[in-house]
N, C-alpha and C. Protein backbone atom coordinates (compact mmCIF):
# COMPACT_ATOMS: atom_id res chain seq x y z
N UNK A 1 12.61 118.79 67.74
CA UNK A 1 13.99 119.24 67.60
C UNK A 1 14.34 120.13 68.79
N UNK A 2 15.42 120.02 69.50
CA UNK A 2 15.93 120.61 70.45
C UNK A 2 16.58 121.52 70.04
N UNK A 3 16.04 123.09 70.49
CA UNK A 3 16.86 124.48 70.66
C UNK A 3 18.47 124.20 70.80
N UNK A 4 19.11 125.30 69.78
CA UNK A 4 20.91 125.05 70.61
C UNK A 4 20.55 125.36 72.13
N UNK A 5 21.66 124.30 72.46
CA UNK A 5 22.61 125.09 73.68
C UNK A 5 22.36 126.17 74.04
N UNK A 6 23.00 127.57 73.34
CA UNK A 6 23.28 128.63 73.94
C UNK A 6 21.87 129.60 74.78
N UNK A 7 21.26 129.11 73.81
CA UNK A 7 19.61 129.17 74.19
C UNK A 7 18.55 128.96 75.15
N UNK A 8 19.00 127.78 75.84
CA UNK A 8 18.55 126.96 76.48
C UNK A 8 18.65 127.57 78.06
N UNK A 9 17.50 126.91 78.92
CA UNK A 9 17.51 127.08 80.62
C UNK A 9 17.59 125.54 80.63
N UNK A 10 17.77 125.23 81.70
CA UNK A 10 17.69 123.64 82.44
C UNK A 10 16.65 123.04 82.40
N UNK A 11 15.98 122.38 81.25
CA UNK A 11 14.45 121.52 81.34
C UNK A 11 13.59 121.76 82.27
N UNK A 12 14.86 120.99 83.18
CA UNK A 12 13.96 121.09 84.67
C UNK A 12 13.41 122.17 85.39
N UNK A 13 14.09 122.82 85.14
CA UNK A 13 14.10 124.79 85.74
C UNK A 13 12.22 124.93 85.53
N UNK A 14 12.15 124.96 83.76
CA UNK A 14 11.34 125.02 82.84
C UNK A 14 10.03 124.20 83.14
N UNK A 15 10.33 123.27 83.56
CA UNK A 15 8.95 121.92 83.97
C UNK A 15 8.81 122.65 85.22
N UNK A 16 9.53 122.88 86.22
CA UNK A 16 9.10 123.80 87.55
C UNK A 16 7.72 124.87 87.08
N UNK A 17 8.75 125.75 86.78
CA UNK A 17 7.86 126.67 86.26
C UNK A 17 6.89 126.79 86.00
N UNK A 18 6.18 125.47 84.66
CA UNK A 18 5.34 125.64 83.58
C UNK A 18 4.45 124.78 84.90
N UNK A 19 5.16 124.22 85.62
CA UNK A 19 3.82 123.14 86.68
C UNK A 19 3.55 124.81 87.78
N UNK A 20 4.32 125.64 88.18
CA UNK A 20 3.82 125.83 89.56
C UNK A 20 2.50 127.20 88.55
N UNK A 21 3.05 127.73 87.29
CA UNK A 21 1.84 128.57 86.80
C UNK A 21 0.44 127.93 86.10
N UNK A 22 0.91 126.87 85.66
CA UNK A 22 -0.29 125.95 85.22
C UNK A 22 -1.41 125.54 85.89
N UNK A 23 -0.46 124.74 87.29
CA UNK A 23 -0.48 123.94 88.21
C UNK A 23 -0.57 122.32 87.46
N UNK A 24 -1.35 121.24 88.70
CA UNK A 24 -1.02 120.06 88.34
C UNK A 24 -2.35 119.39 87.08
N UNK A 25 -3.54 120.60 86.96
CA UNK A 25 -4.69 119.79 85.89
C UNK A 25 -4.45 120.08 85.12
N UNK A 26 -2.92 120.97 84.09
CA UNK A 26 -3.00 121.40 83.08
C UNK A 26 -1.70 120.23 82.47
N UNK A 27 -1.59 120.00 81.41
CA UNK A 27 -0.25 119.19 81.24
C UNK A 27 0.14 119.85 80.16
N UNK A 28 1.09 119.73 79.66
CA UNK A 28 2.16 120.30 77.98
C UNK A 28 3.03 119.45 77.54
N UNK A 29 2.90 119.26 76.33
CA UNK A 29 3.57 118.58 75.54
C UNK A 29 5.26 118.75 75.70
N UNK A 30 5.84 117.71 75.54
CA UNK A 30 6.97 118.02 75.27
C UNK A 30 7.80 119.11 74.47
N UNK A 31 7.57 119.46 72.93
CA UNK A 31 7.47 119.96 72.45
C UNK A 31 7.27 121.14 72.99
N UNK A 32 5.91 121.73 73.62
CA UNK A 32 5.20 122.83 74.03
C UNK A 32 6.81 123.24 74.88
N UNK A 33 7.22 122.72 75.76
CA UNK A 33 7.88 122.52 76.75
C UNK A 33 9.30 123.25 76.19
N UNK A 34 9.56 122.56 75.00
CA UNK A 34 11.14 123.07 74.28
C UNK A 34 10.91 124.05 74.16
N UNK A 35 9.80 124.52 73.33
CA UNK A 35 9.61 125.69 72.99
C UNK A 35 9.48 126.71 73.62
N UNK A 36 8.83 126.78 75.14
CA UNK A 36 8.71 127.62 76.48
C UNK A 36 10.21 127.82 76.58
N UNK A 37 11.12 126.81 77.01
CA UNK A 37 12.47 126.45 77.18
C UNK A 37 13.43 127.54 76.17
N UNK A 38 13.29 127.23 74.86
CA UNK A 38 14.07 128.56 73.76
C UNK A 38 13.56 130.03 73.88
N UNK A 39 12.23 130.00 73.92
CA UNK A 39 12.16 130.98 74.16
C UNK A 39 12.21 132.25 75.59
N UNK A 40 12.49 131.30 76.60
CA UNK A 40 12.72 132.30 77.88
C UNK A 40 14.11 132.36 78.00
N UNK A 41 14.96 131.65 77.00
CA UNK A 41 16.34 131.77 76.85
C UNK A 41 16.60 133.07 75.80
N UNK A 42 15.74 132.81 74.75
CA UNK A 42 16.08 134.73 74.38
C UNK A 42 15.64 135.96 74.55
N UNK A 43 14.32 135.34 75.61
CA UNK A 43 14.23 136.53 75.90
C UNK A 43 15.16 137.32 76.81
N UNK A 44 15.88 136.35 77.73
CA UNK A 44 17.03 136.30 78.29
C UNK A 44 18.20 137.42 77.96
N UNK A 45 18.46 136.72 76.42
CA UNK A 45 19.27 137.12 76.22
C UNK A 45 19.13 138.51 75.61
N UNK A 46 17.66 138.96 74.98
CA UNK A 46 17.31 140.55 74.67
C UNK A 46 17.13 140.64 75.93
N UNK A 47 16.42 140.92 77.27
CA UNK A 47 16.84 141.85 78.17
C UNK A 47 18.41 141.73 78.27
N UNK A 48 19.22 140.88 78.48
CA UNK A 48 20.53 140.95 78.85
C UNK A 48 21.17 141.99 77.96
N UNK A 49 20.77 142.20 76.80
CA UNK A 49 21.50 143.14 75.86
C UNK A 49 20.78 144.35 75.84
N UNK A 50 19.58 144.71 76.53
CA UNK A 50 19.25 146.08 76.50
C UNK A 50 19.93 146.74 77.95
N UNK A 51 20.00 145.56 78.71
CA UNK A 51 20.54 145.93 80.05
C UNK A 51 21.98 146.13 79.73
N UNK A 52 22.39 145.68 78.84
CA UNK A 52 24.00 145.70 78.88
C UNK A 52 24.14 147.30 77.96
N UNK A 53 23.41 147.55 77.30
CA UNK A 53 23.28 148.99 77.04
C UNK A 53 23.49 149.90 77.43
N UNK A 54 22.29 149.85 78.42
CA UNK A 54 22.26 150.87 79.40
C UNK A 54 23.71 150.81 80.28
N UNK A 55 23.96 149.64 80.59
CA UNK A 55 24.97 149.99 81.53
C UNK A 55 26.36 150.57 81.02
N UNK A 56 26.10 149.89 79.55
CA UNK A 56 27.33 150.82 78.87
C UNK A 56 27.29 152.35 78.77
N UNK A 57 26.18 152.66 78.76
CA UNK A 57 25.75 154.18 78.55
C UNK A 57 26.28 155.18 79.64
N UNK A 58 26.33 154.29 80.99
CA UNK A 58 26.75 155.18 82.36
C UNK A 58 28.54 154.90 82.23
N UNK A 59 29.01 154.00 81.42
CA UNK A 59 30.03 153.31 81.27
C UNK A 59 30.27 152.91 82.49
N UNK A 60 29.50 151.68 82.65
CA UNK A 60 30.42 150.60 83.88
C UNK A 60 30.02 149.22 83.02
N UNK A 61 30.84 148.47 83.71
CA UNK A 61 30.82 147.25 82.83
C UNK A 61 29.55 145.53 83.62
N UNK A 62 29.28 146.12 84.73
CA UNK A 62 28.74 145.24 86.09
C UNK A 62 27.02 145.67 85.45
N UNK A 63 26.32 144.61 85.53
CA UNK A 63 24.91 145.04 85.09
C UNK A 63 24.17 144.71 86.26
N UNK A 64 23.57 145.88 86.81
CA UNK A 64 22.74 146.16 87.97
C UNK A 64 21.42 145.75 87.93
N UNK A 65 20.71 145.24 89.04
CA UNK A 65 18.98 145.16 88.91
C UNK A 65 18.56 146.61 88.69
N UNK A 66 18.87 147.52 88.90
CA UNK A 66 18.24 148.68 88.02
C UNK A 66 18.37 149.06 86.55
N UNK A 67 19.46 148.59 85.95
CA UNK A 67 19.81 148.34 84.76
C UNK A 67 19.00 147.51 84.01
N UNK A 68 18.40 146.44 84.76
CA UNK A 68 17.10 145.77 84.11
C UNK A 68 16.22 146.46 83.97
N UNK A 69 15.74 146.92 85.36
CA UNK A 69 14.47 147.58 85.19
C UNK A 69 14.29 148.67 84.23
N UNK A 70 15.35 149.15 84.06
CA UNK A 70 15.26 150.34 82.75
C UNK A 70 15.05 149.57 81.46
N UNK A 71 15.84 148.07 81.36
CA UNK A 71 16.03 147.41 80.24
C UNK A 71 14.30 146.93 79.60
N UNK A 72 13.37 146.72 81.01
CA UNK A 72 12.42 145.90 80.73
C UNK A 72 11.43 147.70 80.47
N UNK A 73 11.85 148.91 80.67
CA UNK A 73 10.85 149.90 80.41
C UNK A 73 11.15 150.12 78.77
N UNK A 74 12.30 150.10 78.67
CA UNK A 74 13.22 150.52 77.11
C UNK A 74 12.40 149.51 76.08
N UNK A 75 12.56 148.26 76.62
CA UNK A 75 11.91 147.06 75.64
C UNK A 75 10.25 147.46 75.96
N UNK A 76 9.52 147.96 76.20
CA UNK A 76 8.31 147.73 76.33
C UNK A 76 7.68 146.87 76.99
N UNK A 77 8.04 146.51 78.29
CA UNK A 77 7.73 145.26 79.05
C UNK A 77 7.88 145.71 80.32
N UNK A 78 6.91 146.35 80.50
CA UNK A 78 6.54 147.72 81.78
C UNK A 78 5.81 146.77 82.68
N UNK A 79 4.79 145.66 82.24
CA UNK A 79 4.17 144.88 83.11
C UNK A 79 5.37 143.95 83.96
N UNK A 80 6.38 143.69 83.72
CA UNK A 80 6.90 142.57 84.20
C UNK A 80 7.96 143.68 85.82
N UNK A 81 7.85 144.90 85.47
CA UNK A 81 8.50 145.94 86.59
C UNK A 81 8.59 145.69 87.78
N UNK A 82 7.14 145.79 87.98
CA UNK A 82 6.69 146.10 89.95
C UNK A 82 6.49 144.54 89.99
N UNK A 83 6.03 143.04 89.42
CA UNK A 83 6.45 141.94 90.00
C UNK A 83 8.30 142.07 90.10
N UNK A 84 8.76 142.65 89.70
CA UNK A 84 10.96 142.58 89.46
C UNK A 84 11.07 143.27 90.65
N UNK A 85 10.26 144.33 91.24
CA UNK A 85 10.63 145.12 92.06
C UNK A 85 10.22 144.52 93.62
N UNK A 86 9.15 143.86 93.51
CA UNK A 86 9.12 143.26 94.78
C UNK A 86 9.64 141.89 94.88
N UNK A 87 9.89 141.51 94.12
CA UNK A 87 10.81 140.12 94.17
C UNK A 87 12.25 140.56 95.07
N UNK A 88 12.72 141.46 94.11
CA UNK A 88 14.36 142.44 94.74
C UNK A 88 13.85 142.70 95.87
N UNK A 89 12.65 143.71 96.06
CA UNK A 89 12.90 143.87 97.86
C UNK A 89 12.31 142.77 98.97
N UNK A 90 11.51 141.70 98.73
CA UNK A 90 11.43 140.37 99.37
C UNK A 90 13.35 139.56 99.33
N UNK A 91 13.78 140.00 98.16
CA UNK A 91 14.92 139.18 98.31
C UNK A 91 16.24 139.76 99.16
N UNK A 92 15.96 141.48 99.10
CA UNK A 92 17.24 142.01 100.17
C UNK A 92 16.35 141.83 101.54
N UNK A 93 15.22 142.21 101.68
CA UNK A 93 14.75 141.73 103.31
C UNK A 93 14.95 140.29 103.68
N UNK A 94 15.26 139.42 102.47
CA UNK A 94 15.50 137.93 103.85
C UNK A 94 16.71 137.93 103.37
N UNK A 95 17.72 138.60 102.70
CA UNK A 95 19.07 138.43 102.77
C UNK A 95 19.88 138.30 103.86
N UNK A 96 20.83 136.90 103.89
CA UNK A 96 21.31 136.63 105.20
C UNK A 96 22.93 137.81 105.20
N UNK A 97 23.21 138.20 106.63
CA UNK A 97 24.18 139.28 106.50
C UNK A 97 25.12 138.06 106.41
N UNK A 98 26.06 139.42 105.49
CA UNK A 98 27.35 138.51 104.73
C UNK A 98 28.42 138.00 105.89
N UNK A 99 28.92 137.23 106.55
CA UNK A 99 30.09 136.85 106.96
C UNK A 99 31.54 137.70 107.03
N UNK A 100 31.64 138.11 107.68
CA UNK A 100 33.18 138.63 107.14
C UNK A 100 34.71 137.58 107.10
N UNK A 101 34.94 137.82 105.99
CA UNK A 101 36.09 136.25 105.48
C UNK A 101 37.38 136.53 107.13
N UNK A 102 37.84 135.81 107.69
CA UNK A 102 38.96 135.93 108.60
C UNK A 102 40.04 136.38 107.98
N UNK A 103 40.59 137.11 109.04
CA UNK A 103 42.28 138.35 108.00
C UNK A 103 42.98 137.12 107.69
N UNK A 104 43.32 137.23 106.58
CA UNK A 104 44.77 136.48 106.00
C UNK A 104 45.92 136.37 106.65
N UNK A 105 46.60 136.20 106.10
CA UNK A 105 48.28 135.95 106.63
C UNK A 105 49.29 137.04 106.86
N UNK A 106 48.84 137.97 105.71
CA UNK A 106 49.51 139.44 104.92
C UNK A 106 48.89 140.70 106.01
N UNK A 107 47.54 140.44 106.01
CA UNK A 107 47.19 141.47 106.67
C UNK A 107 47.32 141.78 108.06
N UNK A 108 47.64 143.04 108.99
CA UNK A 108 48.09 143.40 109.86
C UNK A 108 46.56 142.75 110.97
N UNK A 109 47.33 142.90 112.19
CA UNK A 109 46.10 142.44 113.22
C UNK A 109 45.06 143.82 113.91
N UNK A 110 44.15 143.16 114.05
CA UNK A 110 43.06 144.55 114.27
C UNK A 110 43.53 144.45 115.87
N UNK A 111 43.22 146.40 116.01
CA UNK A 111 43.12 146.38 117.57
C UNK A 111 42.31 147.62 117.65
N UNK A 112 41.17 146.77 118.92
CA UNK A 112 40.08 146.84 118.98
C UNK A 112 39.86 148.55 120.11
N UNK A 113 40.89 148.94 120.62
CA UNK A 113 40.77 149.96 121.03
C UNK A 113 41.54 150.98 120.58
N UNK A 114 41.87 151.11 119.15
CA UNK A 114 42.41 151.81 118.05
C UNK A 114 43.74 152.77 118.43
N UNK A 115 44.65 151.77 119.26
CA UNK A 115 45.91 152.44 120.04
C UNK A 115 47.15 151.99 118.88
N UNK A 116 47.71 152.68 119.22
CA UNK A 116 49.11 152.20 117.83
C UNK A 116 49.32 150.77 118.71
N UNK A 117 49.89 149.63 118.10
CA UNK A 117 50.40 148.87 118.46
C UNK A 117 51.94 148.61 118.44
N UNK A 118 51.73 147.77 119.68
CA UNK A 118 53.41 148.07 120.00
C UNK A 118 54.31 147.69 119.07
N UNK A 119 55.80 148.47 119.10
CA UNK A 119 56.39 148.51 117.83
C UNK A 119 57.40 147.25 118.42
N UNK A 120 57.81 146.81 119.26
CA UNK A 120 58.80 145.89 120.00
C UNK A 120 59.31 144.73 118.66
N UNK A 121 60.20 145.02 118.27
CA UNK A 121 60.35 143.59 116.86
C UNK A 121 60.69 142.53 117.64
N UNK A 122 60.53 142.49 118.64
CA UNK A 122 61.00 141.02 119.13
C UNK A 122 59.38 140.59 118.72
N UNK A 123 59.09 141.36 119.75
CA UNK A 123 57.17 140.81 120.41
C UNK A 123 56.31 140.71 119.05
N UNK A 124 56.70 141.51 117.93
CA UNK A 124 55.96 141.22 116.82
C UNK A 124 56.13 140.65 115.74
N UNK A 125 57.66 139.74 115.80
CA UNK A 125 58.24 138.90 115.21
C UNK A 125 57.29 137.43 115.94
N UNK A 126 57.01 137.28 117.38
CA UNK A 126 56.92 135.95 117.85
C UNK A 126 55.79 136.12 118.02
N UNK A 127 54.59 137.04 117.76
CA UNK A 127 52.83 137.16 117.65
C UNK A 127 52.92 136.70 116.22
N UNK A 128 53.56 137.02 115.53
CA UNK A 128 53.16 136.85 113.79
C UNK A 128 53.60 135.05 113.48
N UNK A 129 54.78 134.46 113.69
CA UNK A 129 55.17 133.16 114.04
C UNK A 129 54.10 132.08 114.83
N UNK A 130 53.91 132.77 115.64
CA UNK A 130 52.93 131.96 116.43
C UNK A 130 51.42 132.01 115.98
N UNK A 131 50.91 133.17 115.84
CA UNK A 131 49.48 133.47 115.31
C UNK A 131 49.00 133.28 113.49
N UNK A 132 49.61 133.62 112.90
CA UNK A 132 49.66 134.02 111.82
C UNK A 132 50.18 133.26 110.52
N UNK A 133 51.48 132.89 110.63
CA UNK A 133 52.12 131.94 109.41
C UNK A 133 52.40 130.41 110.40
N UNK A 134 51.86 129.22 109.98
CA UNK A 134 51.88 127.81 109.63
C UNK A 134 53.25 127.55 109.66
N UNK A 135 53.68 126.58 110.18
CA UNK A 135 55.40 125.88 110.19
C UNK A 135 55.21 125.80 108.71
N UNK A 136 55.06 125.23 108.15
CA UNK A 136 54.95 124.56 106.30
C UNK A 136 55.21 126.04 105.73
N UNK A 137 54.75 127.23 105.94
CA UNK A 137 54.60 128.45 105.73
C UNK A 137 55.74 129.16 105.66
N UNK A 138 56.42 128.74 106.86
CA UNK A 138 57.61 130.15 107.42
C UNK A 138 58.70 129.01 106.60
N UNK A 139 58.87 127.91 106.53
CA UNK A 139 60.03 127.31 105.11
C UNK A 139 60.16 127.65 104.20
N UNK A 140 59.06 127.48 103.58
CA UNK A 140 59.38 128.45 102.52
C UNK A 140 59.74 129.94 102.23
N UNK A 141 59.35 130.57 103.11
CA UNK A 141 59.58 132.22 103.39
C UNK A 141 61.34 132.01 103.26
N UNK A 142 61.75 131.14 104.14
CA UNK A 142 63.17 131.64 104.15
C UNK A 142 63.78 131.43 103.40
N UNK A 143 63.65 130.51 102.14
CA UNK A 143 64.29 129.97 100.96
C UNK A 143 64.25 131.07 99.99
């Protein structure tokens, strides 16, 4: 019988897993398999709710990797810590730096030697036209 839904990780996730700690001379039943499967789904979901605790406790609503780690000392699951803790810092040391998204349409233009920019409404009527808003763009503006 298959675990609900709500319960559940991705089989596959689960067959990963159970092969790379096993490895390839050990095999598990299907069954064995569901059951690995429901149950790393609640355990899931009790850390998620001791963590959501805590974070209510500082009152913010965003649940932090430190918020776990308190979650997994609170629950009694002190062994699973320092593997959580070097996972997090292997995972911010190869973190790729974020991109910064390109300015929008709305937002003013950067200048790079932090001088007021010129106020001329001609010249900053025909930089914003030209640079900034799309023909398809400025039609609709005027309607």
């Amino acid at each position: 019988m298959a675990p609900p839904l709500e319960y559940t990780l991705p089989l596959g996730t689960v067959n990963r897993i159970v092969k790379e700690c096993l490895g390839n001379k050990a095999g598990m039943t299907r069954e064995a398999r569901e059951t690995v499967q429901a149950a790393a789904g609640v355990f899931i979901l009790y850390l998620t709710s001791a963590a959501n605790e805590e974070c209510k406790a500082k009152k913010r609503q965003t649940i932090s990797a430190q918020d776990v780690i308190k979650a997994l000392h609170d629950v009694d699951m002190d062994s699973f810590v320092t593997p959580l803790e070097t996972f997090l810092h292997a995972t911010k040391s190869t973190k790729k730096p974020v991109v910064k998204a390109s300015p929008s349409i709305d937002a003013p233009p950067e200048h790079e030697d932090n001088v007021a920019p010129d106020t001329s409404i001609e010249e900053d009527d025909e930089e914003t036209k030209d640079e900034h808003i799309p023909d398809d763009d400025m039609n609709e503006q005027d309607d």
